[in-house]
PDB file of N, CA and C in Angstrom:
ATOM      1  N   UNK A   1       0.834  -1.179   0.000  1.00  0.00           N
ATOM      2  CA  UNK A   1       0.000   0.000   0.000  1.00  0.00           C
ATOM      3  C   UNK A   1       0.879   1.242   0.000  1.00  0.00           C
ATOM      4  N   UNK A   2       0.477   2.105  -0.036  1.00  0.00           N
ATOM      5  CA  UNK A   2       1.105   3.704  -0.180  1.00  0.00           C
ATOM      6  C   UNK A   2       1.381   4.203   1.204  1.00  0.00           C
ATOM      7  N   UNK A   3       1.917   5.288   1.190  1.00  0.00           N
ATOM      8  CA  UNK A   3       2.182   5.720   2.581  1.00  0.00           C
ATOM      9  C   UNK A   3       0.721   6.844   3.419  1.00  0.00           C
ATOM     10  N   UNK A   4      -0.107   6.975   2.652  1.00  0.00           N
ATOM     11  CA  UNK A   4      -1.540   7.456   3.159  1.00  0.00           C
ATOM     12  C   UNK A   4      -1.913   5.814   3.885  1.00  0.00           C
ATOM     13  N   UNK A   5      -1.338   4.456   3.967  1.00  0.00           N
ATOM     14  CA  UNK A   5      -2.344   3.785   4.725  1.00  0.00           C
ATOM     15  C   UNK A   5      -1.311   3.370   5.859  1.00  0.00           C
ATOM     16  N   UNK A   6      -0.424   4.333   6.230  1.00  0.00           N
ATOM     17  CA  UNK A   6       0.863   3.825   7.264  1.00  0.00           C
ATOM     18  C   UNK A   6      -0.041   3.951   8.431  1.00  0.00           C
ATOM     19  N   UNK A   7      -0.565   3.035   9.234  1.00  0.00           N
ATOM     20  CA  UNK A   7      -0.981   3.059  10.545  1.00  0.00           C
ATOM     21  C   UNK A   7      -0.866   1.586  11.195  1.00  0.00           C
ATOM     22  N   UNK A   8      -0.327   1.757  12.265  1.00  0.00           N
ATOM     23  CA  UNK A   8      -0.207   0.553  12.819  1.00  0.00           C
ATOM     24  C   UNK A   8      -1.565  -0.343  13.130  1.00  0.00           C
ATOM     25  N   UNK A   9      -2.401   0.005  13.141  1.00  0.00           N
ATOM     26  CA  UNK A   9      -3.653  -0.831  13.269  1.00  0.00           C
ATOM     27  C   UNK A   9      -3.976  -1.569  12.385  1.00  0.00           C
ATOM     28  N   UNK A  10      -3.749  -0.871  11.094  1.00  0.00           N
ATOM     29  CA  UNK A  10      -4.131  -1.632   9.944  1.00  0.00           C
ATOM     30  C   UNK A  10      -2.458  -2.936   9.343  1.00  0.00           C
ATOM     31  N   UNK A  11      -1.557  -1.915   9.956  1.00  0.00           N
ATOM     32  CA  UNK A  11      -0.400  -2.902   9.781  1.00  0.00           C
ATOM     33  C   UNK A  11      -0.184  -4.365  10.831  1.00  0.00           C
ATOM     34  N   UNK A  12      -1.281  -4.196  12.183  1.00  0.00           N
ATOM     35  CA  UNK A  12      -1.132  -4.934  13.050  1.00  0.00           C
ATOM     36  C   UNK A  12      -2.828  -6.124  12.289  1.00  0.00           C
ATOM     37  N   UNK A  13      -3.339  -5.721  11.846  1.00  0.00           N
ATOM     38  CA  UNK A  13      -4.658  -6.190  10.692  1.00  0.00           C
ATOM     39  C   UNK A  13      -4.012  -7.089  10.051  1.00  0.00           C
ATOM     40  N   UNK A  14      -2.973  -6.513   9.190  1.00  0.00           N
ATOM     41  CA  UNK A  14      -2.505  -7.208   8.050  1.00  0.00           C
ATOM     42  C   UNK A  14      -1.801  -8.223   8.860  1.00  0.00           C
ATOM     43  N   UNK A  15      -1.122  -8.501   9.432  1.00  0.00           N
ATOM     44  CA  UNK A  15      -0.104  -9.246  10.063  1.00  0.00           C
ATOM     45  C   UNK A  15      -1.287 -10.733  11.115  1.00  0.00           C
ATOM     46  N   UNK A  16      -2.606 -10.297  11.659  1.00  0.00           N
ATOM     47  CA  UNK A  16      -3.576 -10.879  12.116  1.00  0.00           C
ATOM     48  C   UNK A  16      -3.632 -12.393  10.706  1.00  0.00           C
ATOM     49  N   UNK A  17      -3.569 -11.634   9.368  1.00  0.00           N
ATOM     50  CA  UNK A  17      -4.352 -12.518   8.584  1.00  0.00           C
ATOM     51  C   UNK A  17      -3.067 -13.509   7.833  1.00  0.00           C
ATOM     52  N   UNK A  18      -2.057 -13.292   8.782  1.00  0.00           N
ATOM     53  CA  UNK A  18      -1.006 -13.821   8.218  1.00  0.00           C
ATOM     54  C   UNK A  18      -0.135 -13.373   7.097  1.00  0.00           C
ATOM     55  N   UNK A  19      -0.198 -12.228   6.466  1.00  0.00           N
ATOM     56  CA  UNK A  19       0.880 -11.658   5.205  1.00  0.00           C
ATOM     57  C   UNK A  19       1.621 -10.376   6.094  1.00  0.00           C
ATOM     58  N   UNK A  20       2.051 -10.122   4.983  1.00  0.00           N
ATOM     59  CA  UNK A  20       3.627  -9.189   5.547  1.00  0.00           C
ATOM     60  C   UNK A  20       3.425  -8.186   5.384  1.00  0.00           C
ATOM     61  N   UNK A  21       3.079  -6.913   5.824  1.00  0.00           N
ATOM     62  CA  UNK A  21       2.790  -5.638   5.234  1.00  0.00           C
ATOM     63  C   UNK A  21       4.103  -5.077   4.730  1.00  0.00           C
ATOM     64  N   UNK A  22       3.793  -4.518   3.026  1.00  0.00           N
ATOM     65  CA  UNK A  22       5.143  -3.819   2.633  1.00  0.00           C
ATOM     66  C   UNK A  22       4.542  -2.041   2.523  1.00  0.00           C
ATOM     67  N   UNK A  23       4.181  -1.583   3.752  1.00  0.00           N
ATOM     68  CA  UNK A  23       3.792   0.024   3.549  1.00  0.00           C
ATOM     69  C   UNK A  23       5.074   0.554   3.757  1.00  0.00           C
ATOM     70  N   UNK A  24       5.285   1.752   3.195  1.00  0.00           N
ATOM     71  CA  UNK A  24       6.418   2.626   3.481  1.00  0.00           C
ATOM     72  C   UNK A  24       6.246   3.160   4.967  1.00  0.00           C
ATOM     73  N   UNK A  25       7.484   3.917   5.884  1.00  0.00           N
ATOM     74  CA  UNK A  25       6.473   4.836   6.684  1.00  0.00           C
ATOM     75  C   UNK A  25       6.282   5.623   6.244  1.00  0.00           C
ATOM     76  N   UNK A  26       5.690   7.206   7.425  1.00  0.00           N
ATOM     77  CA  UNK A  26       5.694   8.753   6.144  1.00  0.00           C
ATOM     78  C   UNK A  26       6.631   9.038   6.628  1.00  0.00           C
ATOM     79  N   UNK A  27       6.740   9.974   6.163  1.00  0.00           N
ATOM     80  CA  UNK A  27       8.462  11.151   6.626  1.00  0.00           C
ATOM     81  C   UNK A  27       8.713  11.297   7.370  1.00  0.00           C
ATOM     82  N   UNK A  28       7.103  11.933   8.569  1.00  0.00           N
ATOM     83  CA  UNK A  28       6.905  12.035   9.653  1.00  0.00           C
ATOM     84  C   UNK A  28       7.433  11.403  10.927  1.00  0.00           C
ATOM     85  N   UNK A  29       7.539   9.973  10.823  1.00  0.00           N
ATOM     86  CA  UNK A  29       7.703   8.787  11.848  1.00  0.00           C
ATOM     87  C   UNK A  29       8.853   9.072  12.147  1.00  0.00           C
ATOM     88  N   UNK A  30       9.342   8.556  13.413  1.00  0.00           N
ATOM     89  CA  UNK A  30      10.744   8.209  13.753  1.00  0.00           C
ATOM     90  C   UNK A  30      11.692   6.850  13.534  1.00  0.00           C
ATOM     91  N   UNK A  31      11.012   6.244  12.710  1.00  0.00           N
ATOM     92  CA  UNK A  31      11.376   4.982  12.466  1.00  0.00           C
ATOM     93  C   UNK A  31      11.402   4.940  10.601  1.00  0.00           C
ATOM     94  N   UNK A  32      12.639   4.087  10.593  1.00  0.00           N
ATOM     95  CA  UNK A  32      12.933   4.196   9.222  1.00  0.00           C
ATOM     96  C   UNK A  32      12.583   2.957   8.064  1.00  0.00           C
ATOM     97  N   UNK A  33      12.901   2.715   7.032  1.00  0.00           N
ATOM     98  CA  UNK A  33      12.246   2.095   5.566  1.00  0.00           C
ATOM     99  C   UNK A  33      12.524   1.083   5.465  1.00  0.00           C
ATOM    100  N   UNK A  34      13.817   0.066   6.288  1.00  0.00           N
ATOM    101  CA  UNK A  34      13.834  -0.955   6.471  1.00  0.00           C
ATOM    102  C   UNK A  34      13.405  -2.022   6.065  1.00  0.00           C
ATOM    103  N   UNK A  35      11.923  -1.720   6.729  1.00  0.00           N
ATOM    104  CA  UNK A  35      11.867  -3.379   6.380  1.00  0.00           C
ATOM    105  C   UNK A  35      10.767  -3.344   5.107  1.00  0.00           C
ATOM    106  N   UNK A  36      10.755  -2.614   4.194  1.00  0.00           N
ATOM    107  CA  UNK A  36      10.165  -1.800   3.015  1.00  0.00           C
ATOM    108  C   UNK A  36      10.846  -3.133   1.929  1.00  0.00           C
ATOM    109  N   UNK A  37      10.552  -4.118   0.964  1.00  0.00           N
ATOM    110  CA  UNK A  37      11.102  -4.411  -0.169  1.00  0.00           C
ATOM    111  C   UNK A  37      10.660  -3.747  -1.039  1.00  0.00           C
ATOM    112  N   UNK A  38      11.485  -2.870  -1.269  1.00  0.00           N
ATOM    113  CA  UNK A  38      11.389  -1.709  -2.535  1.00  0.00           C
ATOM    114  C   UNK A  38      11.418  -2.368  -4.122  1.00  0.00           C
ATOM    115  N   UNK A  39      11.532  -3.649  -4.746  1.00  0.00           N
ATOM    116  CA  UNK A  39      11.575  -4.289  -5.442  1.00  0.00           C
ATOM    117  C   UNK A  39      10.106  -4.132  -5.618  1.00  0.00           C
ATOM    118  N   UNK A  40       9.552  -5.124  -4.666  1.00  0.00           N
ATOM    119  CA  UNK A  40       7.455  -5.190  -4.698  1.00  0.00           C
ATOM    120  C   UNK A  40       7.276  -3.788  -5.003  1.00  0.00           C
ATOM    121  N   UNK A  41       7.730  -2.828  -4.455  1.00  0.00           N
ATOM    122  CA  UNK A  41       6.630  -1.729  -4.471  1.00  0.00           C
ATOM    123  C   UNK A  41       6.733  -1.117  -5.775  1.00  0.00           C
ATOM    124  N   UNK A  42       7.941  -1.312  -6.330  1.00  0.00           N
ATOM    125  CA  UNK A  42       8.004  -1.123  -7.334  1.00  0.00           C
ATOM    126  C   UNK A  42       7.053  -1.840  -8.471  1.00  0.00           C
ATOM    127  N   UNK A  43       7.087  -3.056  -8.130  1.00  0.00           N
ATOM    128  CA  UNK A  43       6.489  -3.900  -9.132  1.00  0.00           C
ATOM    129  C   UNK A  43       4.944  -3.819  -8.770  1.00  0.00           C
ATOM    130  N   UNK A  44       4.512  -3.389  -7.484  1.00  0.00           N
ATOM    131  CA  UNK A  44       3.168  -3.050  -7.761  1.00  0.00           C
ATOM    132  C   UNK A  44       2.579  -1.946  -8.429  1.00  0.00           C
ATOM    133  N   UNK A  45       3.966  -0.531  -8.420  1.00  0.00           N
ATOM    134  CA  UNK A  45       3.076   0.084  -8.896  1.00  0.00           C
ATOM    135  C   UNK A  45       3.253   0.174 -10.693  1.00  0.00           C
ATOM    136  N   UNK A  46       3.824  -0.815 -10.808  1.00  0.00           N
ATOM    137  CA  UNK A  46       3.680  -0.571 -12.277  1.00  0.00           C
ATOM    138  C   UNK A  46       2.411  -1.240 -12.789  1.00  0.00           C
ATOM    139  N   UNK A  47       1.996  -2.266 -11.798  1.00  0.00           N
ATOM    140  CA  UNK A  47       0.922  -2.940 -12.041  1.00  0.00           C
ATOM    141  C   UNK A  47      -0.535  -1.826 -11.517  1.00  0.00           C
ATOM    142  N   UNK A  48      -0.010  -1.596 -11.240  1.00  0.00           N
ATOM    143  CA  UNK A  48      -0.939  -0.210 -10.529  1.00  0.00           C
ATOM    144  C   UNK A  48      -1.706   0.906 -12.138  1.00  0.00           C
ATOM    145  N   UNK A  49       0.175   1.223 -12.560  1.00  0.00           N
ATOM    146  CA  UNK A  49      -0.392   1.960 -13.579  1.00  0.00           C
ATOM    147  C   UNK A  49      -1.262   1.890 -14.692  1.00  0.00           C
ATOM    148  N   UNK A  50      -0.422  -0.027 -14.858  1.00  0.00           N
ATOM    149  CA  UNK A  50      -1.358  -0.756 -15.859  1.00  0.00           C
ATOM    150  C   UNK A  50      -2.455  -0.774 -15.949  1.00  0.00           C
ATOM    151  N   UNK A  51      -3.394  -1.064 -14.418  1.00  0.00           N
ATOM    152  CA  UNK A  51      -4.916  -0.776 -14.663  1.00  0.00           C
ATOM    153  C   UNK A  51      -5.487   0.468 -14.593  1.00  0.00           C
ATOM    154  N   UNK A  52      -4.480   0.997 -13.900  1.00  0.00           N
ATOM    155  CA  UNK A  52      -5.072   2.506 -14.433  1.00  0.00           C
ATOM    156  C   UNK A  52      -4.964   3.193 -15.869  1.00  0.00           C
ATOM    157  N   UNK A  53      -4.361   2.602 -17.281  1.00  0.00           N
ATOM    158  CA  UNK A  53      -3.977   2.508 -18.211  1.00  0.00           C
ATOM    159  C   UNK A  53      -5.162   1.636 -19.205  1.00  0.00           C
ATOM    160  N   UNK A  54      -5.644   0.509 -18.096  1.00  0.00           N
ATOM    161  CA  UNK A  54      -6.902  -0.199 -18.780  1.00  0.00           C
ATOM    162  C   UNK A  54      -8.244   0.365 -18.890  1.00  0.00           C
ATOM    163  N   UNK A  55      -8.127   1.095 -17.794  1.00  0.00           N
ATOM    164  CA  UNK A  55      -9.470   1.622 -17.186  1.00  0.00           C
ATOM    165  C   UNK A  55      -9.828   3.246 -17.869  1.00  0.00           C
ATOM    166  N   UNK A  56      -8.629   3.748 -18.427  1.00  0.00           N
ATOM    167  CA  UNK A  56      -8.652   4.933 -19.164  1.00  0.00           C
ATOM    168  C   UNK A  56      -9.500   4.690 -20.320  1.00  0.00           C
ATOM    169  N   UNK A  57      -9.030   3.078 -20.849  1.00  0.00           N
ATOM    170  CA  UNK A  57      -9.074   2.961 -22.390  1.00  0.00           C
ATOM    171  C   UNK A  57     -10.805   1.902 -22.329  1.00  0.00           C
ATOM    172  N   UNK A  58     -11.439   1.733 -21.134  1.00  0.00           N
ATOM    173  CA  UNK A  58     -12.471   1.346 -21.182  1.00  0.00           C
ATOM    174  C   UNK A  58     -13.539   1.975 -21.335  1.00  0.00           C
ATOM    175  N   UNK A  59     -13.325   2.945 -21.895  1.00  0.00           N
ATOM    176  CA  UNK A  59     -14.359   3.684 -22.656  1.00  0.00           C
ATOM    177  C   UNK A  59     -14.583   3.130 -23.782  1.00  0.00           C
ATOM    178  N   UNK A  60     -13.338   3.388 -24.480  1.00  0.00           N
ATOM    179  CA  UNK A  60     -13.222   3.578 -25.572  1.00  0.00           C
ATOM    180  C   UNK A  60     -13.481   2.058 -26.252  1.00  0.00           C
ATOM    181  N   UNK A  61     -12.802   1.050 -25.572  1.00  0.00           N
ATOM    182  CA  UNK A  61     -13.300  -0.386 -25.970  1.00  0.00           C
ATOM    183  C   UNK A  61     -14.411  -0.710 -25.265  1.00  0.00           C
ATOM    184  N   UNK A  62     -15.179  -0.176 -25.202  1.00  0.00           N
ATOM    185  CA  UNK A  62     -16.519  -0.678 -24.485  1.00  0.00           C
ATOM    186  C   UNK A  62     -18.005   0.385 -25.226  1.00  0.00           C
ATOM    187  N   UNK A  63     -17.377   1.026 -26.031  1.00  0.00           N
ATOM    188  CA  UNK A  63     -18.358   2.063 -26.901  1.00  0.00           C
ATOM    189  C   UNK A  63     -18.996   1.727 -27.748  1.00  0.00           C
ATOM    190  N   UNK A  64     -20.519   1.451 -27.985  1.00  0.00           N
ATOM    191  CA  UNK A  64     -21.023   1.065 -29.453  1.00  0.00           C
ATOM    192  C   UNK A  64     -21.695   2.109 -30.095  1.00  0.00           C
ATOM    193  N   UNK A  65     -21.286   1.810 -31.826  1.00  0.00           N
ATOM    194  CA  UNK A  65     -21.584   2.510 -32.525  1.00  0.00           C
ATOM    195  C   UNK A  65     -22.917   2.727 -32.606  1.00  0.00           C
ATOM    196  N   UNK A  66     -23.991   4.207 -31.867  1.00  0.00           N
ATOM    197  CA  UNK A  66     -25.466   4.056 -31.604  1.00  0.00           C
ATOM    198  C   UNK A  66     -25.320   4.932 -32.711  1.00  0.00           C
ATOM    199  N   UNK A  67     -24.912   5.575 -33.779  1.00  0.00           N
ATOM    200  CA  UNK A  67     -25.486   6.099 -34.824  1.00  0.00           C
ATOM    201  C   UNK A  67     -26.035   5.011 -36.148  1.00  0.00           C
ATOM    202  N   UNK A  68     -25.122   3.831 -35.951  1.00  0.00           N
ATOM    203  CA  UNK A  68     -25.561   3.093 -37.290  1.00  0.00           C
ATOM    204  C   UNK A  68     -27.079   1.864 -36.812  1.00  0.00           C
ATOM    205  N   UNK A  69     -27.878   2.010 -37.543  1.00  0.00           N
ATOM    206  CA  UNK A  69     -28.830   1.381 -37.708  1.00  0.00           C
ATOM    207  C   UNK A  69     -28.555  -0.207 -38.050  1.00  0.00           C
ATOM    208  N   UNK A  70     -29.053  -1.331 -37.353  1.00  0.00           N
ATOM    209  CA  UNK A  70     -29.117  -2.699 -37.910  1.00  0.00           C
ATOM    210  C   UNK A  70     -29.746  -2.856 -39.639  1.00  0.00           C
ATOM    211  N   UNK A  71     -28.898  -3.422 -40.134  1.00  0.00           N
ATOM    212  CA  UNK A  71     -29.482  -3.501 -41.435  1.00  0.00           C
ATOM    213  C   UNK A  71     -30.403  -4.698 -42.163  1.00  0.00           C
TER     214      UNK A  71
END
């Protein structure tokens, strides 16, 4: 997740259901990036962009032509 969901409650959540939280902290904290694999976050957000890249273009592939008449 991004660093808008850095809270320990939800990081102590994630950890309840058994996975690893990879949040950044914010700037703010006194504690540092550690235990961050910057590899994933990377690779999520490219996957990130991707659907945001799909979802642009779902207009456009999802549009039917309402001017032409069935013939």
């Amino acid at each position: 997740a991004d660093k808008g969901y850095d809270s320990e409650s939800l990081r102590e959540q994630i950890e309840k259901t058994g996975t690893q939280a990879n949040i950044p902290k914010k700037s703010n904290t006194l504690s540092n990036n550690d235990h961050v694999d910057w590899y994933f976050y990377k690779i999520r957000h490219l996957i990130e962009n991707a659907f945001a890249r799909l979802k642009q273009f779902r207009g456009i592939s999802t549009r039917y032509d309402k001017l032409k008449h069935p013939v």
